[in-house]
C-alpha atoms as a PDB file:
ATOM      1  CA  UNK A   1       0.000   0.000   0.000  1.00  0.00           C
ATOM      2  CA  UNK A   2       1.457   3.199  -0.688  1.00  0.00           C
ATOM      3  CA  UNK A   3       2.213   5.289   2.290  1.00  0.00           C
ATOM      4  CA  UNK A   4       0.674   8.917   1.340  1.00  0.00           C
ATOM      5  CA  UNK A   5      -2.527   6.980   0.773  1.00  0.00           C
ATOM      6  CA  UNK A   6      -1.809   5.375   4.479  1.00  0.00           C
ATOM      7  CA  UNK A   7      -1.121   8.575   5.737  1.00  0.00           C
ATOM      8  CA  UNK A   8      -4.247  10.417   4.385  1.00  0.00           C
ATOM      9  CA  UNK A   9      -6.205   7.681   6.246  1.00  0.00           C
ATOM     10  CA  UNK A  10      -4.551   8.108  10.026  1.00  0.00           C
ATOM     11  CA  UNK A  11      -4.601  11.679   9.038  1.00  0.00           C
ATOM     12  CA  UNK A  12      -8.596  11.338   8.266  1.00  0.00           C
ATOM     13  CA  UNK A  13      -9.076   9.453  12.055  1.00  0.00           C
ATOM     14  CA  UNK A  14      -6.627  11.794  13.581  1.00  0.00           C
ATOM     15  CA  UNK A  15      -9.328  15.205  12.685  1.00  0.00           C
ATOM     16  CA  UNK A  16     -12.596  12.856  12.987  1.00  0.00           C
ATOM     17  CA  UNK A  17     -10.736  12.132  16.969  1.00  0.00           C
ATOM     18  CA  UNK A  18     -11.895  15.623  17.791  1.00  0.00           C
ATOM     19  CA  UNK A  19     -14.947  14.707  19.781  1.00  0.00           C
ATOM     20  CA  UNK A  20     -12.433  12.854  21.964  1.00  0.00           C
ATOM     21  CA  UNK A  21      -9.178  15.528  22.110  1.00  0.00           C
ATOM     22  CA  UNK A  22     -11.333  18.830  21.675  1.00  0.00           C
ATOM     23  CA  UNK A  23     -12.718  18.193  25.179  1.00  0.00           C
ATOM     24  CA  UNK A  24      -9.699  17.162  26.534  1.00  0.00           C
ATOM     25  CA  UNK A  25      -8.432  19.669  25.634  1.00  0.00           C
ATOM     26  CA  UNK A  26     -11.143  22.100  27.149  1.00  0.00           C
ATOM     27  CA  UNK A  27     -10.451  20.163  30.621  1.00  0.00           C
ATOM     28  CA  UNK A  28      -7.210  20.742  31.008  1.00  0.00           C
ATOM     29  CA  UNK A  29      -7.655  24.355  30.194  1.00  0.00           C
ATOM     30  CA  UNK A  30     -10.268  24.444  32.564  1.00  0.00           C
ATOM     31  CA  UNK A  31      -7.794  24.975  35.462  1.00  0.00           C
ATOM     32  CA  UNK A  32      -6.296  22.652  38.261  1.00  0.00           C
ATOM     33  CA  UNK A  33      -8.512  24.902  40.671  1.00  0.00           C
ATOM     34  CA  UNK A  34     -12.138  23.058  39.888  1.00  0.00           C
ATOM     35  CA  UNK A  35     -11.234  19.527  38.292  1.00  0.00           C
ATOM     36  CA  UNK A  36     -10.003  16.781  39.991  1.00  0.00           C
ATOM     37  CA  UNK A  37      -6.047  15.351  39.113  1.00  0.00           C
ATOM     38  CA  UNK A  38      -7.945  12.305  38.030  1.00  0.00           C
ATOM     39  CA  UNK A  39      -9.871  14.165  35.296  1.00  0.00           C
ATOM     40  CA  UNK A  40      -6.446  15.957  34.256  1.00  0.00           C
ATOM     41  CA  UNK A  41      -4.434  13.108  33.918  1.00  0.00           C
ATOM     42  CA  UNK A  42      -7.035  11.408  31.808  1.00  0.00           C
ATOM     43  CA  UNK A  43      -7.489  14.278  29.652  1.00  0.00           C
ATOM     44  CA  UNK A  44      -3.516  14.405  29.255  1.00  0.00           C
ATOM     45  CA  UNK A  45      -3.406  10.919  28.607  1.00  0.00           C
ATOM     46  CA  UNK A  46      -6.312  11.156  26.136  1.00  0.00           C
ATOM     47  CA  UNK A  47      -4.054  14.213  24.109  1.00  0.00           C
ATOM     48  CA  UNK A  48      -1.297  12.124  24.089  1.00  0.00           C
ATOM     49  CA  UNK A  49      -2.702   9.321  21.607  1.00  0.00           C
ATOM     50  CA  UNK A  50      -4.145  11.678  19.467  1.00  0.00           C
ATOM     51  CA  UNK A  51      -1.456  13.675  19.588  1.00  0.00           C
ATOM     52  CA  UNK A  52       0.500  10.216  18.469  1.00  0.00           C
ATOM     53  CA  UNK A  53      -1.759   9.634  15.763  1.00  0.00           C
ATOM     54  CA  UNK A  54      -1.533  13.106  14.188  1.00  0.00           C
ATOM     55  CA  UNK A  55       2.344  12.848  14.319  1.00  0.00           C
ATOM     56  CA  UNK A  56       1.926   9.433  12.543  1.00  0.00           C
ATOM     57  CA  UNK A  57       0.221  10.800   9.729  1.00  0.00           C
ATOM     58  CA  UNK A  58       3.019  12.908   9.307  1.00  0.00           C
ATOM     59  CA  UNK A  59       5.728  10.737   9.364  1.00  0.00           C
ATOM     60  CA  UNK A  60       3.997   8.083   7.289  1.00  0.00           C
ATOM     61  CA  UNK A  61       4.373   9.576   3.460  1.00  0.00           C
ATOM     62  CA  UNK A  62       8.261   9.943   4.389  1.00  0.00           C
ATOM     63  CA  UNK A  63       8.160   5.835   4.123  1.00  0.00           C
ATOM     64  CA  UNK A  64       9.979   3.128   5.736  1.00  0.00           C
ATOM     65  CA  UNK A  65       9.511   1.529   9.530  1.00  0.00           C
ATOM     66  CA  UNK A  66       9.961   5.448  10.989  1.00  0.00           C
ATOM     67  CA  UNK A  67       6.605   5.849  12.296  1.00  0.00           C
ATOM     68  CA  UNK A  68       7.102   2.487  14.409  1.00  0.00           C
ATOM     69  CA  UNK A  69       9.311   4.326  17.546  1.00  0.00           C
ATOM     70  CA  UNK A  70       7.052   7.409  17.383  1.00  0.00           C
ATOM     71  CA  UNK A  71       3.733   5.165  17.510  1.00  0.00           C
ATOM     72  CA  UNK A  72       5.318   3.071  20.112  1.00  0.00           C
ATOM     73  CA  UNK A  73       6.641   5.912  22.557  1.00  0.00           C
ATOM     74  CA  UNK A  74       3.151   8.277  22.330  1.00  0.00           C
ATOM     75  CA  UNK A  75       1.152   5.257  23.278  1.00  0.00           C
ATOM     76  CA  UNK A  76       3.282   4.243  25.489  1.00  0.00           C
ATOM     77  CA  UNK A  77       3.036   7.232  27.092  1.00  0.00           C
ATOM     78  CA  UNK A  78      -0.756   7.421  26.800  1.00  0.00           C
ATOM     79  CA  UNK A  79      -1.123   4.018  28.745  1.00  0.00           C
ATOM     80  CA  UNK A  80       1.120   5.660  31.941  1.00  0.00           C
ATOM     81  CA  UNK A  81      -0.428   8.702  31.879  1.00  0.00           C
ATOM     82  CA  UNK A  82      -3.922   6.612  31.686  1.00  0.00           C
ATOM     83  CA  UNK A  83      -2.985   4.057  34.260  1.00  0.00           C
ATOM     84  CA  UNK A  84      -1.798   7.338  36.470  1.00  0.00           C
ATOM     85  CA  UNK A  85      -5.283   8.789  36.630  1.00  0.00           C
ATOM     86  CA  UNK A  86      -7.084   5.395  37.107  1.00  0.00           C
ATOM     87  CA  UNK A  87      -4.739   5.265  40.066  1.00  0.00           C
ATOM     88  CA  UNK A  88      -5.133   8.671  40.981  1.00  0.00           C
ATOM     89  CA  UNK A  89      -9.430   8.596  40.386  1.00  0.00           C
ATOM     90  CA  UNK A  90      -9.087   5.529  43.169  1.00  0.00           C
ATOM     91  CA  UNK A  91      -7.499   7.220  45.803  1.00  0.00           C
ATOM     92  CA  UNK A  92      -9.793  10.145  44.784  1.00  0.00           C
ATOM     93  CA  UNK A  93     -12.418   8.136  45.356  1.00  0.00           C
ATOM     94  CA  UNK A  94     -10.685   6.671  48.761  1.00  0.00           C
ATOM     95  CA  UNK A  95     -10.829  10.575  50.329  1.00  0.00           C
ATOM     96  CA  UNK A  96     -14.232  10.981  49.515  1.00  0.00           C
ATOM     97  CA  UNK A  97     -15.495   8.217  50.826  1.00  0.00           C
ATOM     98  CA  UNK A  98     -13.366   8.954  54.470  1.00  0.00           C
ATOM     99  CA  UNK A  99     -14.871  12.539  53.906  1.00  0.00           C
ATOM    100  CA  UNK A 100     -18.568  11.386  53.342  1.00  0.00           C
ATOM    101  CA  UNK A 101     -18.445   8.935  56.338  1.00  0.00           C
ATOM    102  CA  UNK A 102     -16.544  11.547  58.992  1.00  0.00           C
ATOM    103  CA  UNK A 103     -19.890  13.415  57.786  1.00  0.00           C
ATOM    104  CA  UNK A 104     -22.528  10.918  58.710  1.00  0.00           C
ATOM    105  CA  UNK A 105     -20.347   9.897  62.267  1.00  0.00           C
ATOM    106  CA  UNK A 106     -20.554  13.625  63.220  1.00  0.00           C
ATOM    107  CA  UNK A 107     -24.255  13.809  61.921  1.00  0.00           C
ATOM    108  CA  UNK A 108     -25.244  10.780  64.150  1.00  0.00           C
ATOM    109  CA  UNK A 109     -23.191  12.371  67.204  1.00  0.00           C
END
């Protein structure tokens, strides 16, 4: 398959991705003030792999194996930064759970 035509397809997902990265990337403009580090992370992670798929479609029509190391290392990158907020969203979750019960023991007091 020839690679421009390969390219003009990843380049073709990469702009129909935008109901994913557009609000990601409204969230992590949002500010760190209102959103949770969860959300952030997730939205991070989420600009990552589409970020990684636009650069594909870049490097594609140049030809060759080259887009391999850049495919690899963005979604690499988008599974740590994923895995992060998962981790982070539990511990999240943790606090507010401590917080909610604290609430009904003084309540009940």
């Amino acid at each position: 398959m020839d690679p421009s035509v390969l390219a003009l397809g990843v380049a073709a997902v990469a702009l129909a991705g935008y109901v994913w990265y557009v609000p990601a990337l409204l969230e992590l403009r949002a500010g760190s003030a209102d959103r949770p580090r969860s959300c952030r992370s997730a939205a991070a992670a989420c600009l990552v792999a589409w970020a990684t798929v636009a650069l594909t479609a870049v490097v594609l029509p140049a030809g060759g194996r080259s887009w391999l190391p850049l495919g690899a290392a963005g979604g690499a990158a988008a599974v740590v930064l994923r895995i992060r907020a998962a981790l982070q969203a539990r511990r999240e979750s943790r606090e507010a759970a401590g917080a909610w019960a604290e609430l009904h023991r003084v309540k009940e007091a």
